[in-house]
C-alpha atoms as a PDB file:
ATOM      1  CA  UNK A   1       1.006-120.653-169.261  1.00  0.00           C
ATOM      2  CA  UNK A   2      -2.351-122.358-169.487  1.00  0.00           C
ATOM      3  CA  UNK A   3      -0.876-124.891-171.362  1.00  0.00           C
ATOM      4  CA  UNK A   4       2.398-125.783-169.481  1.00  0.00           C
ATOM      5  CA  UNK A   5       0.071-125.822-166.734  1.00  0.00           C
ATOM      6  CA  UNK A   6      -2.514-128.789-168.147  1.00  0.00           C
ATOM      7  CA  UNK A   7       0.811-130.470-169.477  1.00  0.00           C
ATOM      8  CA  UNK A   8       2.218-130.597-166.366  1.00  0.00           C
ATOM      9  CA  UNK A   9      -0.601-131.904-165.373  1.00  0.00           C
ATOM     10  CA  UNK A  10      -1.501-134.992-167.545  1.00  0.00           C
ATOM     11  CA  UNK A  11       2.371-135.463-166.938  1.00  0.00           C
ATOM     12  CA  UNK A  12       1.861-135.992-162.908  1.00  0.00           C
ATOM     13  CA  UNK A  13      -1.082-138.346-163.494  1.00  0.00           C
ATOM     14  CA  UNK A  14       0.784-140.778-166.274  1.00  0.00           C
ATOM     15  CA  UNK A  15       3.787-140.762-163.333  1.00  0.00           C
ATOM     16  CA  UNK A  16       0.912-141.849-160.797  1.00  0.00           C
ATOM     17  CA  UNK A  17       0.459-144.789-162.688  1.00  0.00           C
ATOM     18  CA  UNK A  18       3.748-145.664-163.345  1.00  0.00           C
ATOM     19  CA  UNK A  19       5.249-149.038-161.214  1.00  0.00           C
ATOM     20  CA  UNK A  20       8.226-149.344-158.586  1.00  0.00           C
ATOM     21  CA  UNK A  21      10.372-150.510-161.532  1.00  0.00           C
ATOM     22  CA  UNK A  22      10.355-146.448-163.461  1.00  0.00           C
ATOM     23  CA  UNK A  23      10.597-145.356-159.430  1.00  0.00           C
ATOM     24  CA  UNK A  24      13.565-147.096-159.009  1.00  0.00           C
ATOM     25  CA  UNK A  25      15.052-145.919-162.471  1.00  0.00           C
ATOM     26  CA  UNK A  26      14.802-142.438-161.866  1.00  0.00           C
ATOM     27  CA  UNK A  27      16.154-142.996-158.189  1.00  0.00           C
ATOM     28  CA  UNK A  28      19.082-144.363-160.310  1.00  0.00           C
ATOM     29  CA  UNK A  29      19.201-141.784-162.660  1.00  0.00           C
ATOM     30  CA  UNK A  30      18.570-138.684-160.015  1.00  0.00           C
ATOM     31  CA  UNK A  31      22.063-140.805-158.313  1.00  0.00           C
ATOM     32  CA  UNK A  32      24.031-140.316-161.627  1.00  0.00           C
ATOM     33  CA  UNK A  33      23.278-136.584-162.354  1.00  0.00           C
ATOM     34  CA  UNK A  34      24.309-135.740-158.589  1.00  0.00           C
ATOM     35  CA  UNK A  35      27.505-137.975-158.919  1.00  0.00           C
ATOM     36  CA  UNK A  36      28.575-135.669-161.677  1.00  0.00           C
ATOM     37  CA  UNK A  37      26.969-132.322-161.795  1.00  0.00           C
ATOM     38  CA  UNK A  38      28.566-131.837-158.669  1.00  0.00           C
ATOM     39  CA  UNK A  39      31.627-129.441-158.992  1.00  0.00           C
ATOM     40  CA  UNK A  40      33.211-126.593-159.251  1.00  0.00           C
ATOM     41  CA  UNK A  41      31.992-124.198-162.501  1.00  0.00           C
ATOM     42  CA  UNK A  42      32.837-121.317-164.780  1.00  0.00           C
ATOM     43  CA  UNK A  43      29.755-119.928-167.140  1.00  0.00           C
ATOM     44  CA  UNK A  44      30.721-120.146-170.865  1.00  0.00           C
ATOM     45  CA  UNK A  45      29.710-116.617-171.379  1.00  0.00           C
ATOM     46  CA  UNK A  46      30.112-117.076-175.196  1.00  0.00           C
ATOM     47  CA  UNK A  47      27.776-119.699-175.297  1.00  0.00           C
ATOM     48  CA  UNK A  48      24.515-117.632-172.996  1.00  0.00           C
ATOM     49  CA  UNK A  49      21.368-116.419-175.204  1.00  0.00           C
ATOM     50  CA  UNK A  50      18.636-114.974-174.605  1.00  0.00           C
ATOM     51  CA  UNK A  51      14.599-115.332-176.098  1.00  0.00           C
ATOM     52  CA  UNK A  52      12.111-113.458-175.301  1.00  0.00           C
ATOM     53  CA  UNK A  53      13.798-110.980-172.973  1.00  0.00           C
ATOM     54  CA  UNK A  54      12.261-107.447-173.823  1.00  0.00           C
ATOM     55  CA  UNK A  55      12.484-104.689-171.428  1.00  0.00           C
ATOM     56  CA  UNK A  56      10.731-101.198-171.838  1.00  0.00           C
ATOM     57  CA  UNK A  57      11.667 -97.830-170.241  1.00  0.00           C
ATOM     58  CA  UNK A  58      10.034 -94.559-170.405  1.00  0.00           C
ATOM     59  CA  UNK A  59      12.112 -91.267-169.352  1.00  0.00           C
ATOM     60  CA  UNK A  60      10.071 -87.795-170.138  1.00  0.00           C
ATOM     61  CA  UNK A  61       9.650 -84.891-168.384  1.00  0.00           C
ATOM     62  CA  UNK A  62      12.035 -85.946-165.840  1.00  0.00           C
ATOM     63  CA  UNK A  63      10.310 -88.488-164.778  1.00  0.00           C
ATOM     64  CA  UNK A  64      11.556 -92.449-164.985  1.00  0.00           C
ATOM     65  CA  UNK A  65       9.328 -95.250-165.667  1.00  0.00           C
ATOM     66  CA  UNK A  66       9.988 -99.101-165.597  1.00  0.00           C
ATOM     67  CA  UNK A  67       7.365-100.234-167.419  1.00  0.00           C
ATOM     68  CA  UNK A  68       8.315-104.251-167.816  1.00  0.00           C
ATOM     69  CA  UNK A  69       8.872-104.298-164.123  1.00  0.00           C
ATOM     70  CA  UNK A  70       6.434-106.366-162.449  1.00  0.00           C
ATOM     71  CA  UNK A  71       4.364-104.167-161.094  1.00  0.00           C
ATOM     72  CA  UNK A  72       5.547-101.135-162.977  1.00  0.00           C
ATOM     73  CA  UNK A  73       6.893 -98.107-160.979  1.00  0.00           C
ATOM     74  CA  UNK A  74       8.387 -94.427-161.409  1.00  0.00           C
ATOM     75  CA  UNK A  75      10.815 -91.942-159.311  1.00  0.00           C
ATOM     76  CA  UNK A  76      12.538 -88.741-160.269  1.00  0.00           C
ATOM     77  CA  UNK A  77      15.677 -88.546-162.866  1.00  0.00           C
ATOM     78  CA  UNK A  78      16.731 -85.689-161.223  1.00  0.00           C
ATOM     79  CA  UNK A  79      19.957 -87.441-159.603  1.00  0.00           C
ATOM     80  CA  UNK A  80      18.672 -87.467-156.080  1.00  0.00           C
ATOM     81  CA  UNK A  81      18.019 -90.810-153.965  1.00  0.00           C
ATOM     82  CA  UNK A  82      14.217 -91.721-153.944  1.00  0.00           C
ATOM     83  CA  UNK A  83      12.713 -94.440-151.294  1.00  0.00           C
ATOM     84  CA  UNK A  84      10.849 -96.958-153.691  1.00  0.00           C
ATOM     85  CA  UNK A  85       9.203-100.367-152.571  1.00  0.00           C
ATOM     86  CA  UNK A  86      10.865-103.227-154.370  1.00  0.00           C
ATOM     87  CA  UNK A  87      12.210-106.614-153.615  1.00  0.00           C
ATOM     88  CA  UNK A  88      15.526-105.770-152.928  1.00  0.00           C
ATOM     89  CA  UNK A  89      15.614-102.284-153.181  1.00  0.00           C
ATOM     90  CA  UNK A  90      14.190 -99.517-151.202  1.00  0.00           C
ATOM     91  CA  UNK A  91      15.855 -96.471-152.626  1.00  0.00           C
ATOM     92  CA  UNK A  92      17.349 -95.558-156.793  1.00  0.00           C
ATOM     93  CA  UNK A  93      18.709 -92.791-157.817  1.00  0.00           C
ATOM     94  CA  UNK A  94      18.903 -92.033-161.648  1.00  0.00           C
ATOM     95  CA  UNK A  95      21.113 -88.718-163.017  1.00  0.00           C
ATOM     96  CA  UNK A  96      20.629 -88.206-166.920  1.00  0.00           C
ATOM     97  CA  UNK A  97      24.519 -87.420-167.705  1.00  0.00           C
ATOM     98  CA  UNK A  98      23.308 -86.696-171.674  1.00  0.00           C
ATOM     99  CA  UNK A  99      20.877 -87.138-174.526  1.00  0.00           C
ATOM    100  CA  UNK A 100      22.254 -90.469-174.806  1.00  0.00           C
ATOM    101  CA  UNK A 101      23.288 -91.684-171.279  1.00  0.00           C
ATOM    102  CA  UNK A 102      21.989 -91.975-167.680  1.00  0.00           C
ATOM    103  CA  UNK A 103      23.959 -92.756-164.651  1.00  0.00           C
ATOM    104  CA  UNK A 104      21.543 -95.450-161.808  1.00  0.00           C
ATOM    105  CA  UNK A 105      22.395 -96.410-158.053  1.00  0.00           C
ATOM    106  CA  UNK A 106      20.428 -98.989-155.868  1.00  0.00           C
ATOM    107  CA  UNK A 107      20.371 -99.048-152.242  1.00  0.00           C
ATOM    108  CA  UNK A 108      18.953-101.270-149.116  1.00  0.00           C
ATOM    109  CA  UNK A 109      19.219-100.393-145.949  1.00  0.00           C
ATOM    110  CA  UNK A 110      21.388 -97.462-146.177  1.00  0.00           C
ATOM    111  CA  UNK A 111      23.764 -99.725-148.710  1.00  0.00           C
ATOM    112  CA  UNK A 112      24.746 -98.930-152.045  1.00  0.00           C
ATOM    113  CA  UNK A 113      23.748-102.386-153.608  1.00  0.00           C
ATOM    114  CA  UNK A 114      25.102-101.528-157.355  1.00  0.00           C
ATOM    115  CA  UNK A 115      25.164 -98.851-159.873  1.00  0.00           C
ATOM    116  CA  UNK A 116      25.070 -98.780-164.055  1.00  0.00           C
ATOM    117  CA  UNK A 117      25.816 -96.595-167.021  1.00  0.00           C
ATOM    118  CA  UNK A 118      23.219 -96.706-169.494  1.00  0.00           C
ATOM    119  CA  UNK A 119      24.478 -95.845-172.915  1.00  0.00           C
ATOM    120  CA  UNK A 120      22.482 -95.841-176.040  1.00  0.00           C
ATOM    121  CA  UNK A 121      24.404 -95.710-179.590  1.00  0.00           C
ATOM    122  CA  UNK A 122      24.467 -92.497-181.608  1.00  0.00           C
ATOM    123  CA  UNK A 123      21.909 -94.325-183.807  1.00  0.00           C
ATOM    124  CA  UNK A 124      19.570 -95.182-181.276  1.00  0.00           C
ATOM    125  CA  UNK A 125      19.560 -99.090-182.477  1.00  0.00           C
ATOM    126  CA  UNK A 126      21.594-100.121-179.675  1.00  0.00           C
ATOM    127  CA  UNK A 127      21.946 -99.873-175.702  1.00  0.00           C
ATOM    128  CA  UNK A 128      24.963-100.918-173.499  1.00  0.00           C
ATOM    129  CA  UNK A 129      24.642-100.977-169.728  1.00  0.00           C
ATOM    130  CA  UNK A 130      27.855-101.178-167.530  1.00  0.00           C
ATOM    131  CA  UNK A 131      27.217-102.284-164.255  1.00  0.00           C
ATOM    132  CA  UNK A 132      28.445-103.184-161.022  1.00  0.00           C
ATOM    133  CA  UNK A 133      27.031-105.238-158.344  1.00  0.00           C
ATOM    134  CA  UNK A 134      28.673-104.579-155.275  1.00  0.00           C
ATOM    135  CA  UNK A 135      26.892-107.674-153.022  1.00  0.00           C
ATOM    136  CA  UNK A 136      28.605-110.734-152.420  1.00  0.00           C
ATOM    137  CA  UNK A 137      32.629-111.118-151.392  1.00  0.00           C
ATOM    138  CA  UNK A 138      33.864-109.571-154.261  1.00  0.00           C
ATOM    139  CA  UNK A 139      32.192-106.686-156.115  1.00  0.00           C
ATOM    140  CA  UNK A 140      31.294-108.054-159.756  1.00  0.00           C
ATOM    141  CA  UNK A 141      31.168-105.990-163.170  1.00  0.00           C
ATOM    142  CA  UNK A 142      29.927-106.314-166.379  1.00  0.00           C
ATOM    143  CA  UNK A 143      27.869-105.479-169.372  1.00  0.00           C
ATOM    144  CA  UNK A 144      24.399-106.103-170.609  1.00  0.00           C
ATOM    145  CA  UNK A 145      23.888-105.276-174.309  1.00  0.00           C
ATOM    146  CA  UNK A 146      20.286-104.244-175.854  1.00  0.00           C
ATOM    147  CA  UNK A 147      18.915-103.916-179.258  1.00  0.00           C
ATOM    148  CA  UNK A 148      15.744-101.957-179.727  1.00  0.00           C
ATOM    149  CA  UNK A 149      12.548-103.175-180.604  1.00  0.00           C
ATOM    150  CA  UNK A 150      10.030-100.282-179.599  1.00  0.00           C
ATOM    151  CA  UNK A 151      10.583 -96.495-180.908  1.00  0.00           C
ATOM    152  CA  UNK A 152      11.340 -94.113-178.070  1.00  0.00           C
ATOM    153  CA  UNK A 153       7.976 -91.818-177.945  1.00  0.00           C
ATOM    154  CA  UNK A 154       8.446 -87.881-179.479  1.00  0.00           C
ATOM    155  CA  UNK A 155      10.413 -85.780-176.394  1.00  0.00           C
ATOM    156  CA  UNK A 156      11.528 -88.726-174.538  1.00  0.00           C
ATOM    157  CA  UNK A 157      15.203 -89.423-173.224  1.00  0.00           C
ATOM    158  CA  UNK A 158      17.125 -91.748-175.806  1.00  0.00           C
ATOM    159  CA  UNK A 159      16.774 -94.747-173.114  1.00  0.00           C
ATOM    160  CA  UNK A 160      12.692 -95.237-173.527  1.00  0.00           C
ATOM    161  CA  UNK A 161      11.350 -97.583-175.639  1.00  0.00           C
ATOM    162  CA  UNK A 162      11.473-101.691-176.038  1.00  0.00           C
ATOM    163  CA  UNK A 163      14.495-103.069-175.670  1.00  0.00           C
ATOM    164  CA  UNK A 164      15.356-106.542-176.420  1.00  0.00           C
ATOM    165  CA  UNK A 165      18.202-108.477-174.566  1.00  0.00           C
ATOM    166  CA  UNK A 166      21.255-109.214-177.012  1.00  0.00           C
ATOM    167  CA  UNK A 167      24.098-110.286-174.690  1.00  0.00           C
ATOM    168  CA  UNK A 168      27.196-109.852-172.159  1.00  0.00           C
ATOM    169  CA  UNK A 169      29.815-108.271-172.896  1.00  0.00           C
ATOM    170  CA  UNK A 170      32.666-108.860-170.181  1.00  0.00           C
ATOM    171  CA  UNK A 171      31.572-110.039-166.766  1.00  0.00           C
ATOM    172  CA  UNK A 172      34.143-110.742-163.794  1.00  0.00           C
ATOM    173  CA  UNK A 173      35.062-114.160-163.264  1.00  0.00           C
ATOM    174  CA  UNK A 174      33.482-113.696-159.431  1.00  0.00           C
ATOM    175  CA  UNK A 175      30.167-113.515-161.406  1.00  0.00           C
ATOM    176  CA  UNK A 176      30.843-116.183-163.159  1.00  0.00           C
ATOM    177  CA  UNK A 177      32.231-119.212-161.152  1.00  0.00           C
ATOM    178  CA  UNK A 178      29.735-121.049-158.921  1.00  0.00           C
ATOM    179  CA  UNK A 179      30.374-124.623-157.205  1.00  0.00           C
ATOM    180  CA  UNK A 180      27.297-127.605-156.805  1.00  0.00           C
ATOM    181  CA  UNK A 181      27.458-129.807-153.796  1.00  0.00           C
ATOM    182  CA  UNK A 182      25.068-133.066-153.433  1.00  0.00           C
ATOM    183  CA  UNK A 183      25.471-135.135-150.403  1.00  0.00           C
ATOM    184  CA  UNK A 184      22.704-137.381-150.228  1.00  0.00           C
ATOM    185  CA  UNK A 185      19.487-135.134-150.534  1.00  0.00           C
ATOM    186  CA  UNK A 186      21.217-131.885-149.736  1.00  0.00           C
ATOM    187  CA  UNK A 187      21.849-130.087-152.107  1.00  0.00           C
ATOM    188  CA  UNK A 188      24.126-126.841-151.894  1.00  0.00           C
ATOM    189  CA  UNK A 189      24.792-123.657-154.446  1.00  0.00           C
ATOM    190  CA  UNK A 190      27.560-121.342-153.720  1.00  0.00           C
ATOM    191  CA  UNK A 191      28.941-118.326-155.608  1.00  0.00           C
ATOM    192  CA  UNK A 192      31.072-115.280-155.032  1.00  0.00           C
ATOM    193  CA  UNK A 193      30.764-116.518-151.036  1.00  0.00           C
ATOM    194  CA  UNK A 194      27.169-116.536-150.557  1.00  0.00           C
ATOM    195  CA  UNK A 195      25.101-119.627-151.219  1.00  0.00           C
ATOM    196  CA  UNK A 196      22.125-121.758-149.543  1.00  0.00           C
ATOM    197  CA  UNK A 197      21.623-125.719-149.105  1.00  0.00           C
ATOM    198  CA  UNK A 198      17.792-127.264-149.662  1.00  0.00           C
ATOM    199  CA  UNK A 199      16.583-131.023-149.397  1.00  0.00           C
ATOM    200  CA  UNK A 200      16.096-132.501-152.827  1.00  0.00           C
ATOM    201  CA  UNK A 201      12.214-132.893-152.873  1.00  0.00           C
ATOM    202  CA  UNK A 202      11.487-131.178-150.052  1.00  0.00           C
ATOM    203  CA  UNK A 203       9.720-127.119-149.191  1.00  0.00           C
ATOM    204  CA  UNK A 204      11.682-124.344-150.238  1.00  0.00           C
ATOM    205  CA  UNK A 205      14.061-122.333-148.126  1.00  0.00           C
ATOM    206  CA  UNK A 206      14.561-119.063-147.315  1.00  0.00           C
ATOM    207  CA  UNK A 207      17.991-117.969-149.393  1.00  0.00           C
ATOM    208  CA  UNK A 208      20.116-116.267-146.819  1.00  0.00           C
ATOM    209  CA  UNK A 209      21.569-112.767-147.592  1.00  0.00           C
ATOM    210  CA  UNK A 210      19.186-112.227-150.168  1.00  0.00           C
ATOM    211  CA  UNK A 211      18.354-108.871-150.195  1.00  0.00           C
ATOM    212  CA  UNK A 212      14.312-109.547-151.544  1.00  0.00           C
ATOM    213  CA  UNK A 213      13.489-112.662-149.023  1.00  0.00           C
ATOM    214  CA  UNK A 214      13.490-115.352-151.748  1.00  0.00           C
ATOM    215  CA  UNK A 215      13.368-118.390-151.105  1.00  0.00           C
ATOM    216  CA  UNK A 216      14.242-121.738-152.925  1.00  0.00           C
ATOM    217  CA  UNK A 217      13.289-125.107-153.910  1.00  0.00           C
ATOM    218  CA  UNK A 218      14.964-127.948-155.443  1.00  0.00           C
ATOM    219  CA  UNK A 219      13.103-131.147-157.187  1.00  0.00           C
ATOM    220  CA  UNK A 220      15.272-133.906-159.118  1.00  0.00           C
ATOM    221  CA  UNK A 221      14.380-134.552-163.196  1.00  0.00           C
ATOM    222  CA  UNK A 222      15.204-137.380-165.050  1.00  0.00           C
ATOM    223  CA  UNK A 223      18.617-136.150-165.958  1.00  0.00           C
ATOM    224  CA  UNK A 224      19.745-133.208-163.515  1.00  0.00           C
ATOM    225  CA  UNK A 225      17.918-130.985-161.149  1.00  0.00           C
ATOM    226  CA  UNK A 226      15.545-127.716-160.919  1.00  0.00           C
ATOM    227  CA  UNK A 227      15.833-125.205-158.933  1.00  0.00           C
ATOM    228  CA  UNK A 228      12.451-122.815-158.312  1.00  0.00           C
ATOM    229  CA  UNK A 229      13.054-119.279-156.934  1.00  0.00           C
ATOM    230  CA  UNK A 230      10.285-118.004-155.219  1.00  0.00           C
ATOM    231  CA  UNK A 231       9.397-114.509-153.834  1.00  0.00           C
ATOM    232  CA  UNK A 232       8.304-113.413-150.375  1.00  0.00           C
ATOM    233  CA  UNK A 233       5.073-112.888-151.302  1.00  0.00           C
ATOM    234  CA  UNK A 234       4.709-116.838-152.650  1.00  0.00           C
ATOM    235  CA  UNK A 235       5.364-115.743-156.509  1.00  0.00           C
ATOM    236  CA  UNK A 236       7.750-118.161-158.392  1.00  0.00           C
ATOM    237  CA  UNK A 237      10.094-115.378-160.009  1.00  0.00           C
ATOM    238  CA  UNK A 238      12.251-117.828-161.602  1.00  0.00           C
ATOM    239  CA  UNK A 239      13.187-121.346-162.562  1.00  0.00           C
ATOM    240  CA  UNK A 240      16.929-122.966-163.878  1.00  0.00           C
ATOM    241  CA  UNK A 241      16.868-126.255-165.301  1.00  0.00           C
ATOM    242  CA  UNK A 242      20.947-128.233-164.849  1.00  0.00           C
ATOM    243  CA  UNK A 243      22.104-131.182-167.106  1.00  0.00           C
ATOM    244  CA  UNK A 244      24.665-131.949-168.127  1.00  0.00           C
ATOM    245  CA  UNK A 245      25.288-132.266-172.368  1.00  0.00           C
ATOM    246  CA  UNK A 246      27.257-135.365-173.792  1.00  0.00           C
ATOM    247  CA  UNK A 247      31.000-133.279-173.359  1.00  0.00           C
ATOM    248  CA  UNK A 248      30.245-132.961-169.747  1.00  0.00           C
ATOM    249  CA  UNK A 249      29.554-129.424-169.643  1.00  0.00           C
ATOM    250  CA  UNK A 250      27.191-128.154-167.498  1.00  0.00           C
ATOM    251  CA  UNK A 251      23.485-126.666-169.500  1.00  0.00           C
ATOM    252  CA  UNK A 252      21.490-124.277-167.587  1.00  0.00           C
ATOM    253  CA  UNK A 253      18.272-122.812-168.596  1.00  0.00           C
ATOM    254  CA  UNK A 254      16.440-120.390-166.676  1.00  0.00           C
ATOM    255  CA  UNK A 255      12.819-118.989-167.271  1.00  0.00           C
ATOM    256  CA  UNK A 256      10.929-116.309-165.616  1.00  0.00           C
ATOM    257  CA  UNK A 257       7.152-117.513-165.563  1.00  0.00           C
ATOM    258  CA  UNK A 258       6.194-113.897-165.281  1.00  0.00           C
ATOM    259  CA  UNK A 259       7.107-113.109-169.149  1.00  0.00           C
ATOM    260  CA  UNK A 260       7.917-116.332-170.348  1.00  0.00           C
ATOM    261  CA  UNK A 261      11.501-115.141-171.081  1.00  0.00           C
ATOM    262  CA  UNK A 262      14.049-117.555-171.435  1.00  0.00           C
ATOM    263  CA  UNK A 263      18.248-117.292-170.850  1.00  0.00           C
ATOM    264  CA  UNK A 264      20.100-120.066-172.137  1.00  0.00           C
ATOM    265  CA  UNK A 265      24.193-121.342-171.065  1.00  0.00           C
ATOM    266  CA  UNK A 266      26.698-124.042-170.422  1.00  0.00           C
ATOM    267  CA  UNK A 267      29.277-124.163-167.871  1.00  0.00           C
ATOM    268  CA  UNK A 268      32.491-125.662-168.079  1.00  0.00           C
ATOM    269  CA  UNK A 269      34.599-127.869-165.339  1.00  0.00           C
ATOM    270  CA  UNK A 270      36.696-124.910-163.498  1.00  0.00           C
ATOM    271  CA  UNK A 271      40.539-126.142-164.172  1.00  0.00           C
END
C-alpha cells in the first residue's frame, strides 16, 4: 500500500505541471469513454477471476469464527439467530447440517437479507457455497466456489481453514445485468432496481438502500471511470476500475484496499 500510495503521489504532482493542452485532452477523452460506456450490460461470468482472494473460517467447539473479516468476529453454530455488529448485518444464524455442510442466514432490521449452503467436497480440497441474496427487486442466486489453501486445525468442522476464491458457478441474470447512465457530469449505476447517481469529480454520496451506509464516489481516468466505495465510518472498502477493451466490451476491475484482493470481468452490450 505504501507504494501505490507514493506512486499516486509523484503521479498528482507530474499532472500539476502538466499545461491546458493534456487538460483539454483528457476532457476529450473523459467525453469519449462516457459517450460509449454508457449502456445497458450483462457480466461475462465466464470471463471473472479472481487474485488474491483468500478467506479463512474457524468452526470448533460450536463456536464460528470469521477470521478474514475485517475486524474478525464469532457467534454460536448452534442454529439460533445471534445479534452481531456489522455493516449490513445485525443478526446470523449458522446450523451445522453435517461434517461437511453448514446452513447461514443474515438479517437487518428484522429482515432476512440472504442465506447460503456451505458445502465442502468429500476430499476436503474444495468448497461450494449456494447462496441467495434476497435484497433488491428480484431475489438473486448463485454459487461461489473455493479451493483450500490452509489445513482445517485437528477437531474442527470441515469448513475452517484458508480458502482461496476459484469462481461462480451459475448466478441469476438479475445479478448480473446492470445499466451506466452519463449525462453531463452525472453519472448513474443501476441494477436489479436499486442504483445511485454521483457528480463526476465531485464528494461521494451516500448509496441509498444500502444496508451498511456506504457511500460513493466517482473520478474520470484517461480511458473510463472509477468508482470508490466507501464505508460509514470513512474506510474505502472497495474500488472498480470501467473501460472499455478494443471489441467494445465493457472491463471491470475491482480491488479491496483492505487485502489487496483483486476480481477481474468484462461485460457485454445486453441484446
Amino acid at each position: 500500500m505504501k507504494k501505490l500510495v507514493l506512486i499516486t503521489g509523484a503521479a498528482a504532482l507530474a499532472l500539476s505541471a502538466c499545461n491546458s493542452r493534456a487538460d483539454e485532452e483528457a476532457a476529450a477523452g473523459a467525453e469519449a469513454a462516457a459517450a460509449t460506456i454508457a449502456g445497458d450490460w450483462v457480466v461475462n461470468l465466464d470471463t471473472a477471476s479472481a487474485e488474491n482472494a483468500v478467506e479463512s473460517y474457524l468452526l470448533v467447539d460450536g463456536q464460528y469464527t470469521c477470521e478474514s473479516c475485517n475486524p474478525p468476529f464469532s457467534y454460536a453454530a448452534d442454529g439460533e439467530v445471534h445479534e452481531v455488529d456489522r455493516p449490513g448485518l445485525d443478526a446470523v444464524m449458522m446450523e451445522v447440517v453435517d461434517d461437511n455442510s453448514v446452513r447461514t442466514m443474515g438479517m437487518f432490521e428484522g429482515e432476512e437479507t440472504g442465506n447460503s449452503v456451505w458445502t465442502v467436497s468429500e476430499d476436503g480440497s474444495s468448497m461450494s457455497i449456494a447462496w441467495n441474496n434476497l435484497r433488491g427487486e428480484e431475489a438473486i442466486s448463485g454459487t461461489t466456489n473455493y479451493n483450500r489453501v490452509g489445513d482445517a486445525p485437528d477437531g474442527a468442522h470441515a469448513i475452517s481453514g484458508g480458502w482461496e476464491l476459484a469462481g461462480w458457478g451459475d448466478i441469476d441474470d438479475a445479478g448480473l445485468s446492470f445499466s451506466i447512465s452519463i449525462d453531463g457530469d452525472q453519472y448513474s449505476s443501476r441494477g436489479n432496481g436499486e442504483g445511485w447517481t454521483a457528480t463526476v469529480g465531485g464528494d461521494a454520496v451516500v448509496i441509498p438502500d444500502n444496508d451498511a451506509g456506504d457511500s460513493v464516489r466517482v473520478e474520470a481516468t484517461d480511458n473510463g471511470y472509477r468508482e470508490t466505495y466507501i464505508s460509514s465510518d470513512g474506510e474505502v472498502v472497495g474500488v472498480t476500475e470501467l473501460s472499455l477493451d478494443a471489441d467494445g466490451n465493457l472491463v471491470g476491475v475491482n480491488t479491496d484496499p483492505r487485502d489487496d484482493s483483486v476480481v477481474r470481468w468484462t461485460a457485454s452490450r445486453a441484446s
